[in-house]
Protein backbone atom coordinates (compact mmCIF):
# COMPACT_ATOMS: atom_id res chain seq x y z
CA UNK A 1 -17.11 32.20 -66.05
CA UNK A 2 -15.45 32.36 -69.55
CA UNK A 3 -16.93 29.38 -71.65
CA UNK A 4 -13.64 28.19 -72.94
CA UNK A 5 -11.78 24.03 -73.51
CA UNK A 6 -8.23 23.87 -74.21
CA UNK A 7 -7.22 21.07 -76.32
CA UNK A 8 -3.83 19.42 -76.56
CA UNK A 9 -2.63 16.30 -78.78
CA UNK A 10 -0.83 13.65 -78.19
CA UNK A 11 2.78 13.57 -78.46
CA UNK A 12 3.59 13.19 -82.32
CA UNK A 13 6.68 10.74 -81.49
CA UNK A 14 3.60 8.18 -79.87
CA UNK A 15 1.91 8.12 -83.57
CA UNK A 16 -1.56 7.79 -81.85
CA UNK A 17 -4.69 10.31 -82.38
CA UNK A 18 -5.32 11.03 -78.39
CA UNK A 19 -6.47 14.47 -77.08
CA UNK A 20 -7.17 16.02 -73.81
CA UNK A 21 -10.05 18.31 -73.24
CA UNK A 22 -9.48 20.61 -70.03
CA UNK A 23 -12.01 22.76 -69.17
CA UNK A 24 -14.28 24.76 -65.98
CA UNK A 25 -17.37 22.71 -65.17
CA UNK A 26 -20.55 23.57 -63.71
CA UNK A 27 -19.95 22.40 -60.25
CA UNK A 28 -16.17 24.70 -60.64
CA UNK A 29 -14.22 22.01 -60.89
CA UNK A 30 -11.47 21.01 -63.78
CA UNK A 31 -12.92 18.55 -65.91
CA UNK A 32 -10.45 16.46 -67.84
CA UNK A 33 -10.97 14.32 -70.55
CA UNK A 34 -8.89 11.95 -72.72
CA UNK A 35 -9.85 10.27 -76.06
CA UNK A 36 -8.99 8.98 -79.52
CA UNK A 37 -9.90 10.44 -82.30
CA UNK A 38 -10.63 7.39 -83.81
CA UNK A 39 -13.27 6.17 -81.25
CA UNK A 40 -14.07 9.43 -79.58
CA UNK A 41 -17.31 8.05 -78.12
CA UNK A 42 -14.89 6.04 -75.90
CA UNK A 43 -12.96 8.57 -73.18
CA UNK A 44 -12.18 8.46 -69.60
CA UNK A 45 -12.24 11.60 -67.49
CA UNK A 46 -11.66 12.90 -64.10
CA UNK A 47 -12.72 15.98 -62.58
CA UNK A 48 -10.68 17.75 -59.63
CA UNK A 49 -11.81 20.54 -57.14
CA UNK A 50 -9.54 23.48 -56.95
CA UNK A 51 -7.17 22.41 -54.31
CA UNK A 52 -6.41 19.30 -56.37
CA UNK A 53 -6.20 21.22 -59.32
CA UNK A 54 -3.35 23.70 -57.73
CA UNK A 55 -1.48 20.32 -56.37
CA UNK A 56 -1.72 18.44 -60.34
CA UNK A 57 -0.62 22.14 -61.16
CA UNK A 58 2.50 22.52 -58.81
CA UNK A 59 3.74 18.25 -59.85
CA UNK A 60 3.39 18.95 -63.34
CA UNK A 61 5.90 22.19 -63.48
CA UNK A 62 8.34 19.46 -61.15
CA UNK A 63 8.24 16.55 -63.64
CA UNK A 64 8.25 19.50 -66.50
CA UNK A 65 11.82 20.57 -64.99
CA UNK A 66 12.99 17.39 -64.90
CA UNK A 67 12.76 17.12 -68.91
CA UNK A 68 16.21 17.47 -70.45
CA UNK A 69 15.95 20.15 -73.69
């Protein structure tokens, strides 16, 4: 398993210092977690198994379509 986390900032138009952490687990499961830069000891997560990770996958291309360019 590659050791790899993506990281992706918040939206700049939202003026806040979040980021989201994805990465592979352990257990094989997409672990998630969301925090401010300001007070990064503070985060909540989520992990999801890899059906559930395929569904979050298939809703967020929908609701990405649905964004007018």
């Amino acid at each position: 398993m590659e050791n790899t986390k993506i990281i992706f900032a918040s939206s700049e138009h939202l003026n806040t210092g979040k980021e989201m952490q994805i990465h592979c687990n352990l257990n094989n499961e997409i672990f998630i977690k969301i925090y401010d830069w300001e007070v990064p000891e503070l985060y909540e997560w989520i992990t999801l198994n890899k059906a559930t990770a395929i569904k979050f996958s298939k809703v967020l291309k929908r609701e990405i379509s649905k964004i007018e360019s």
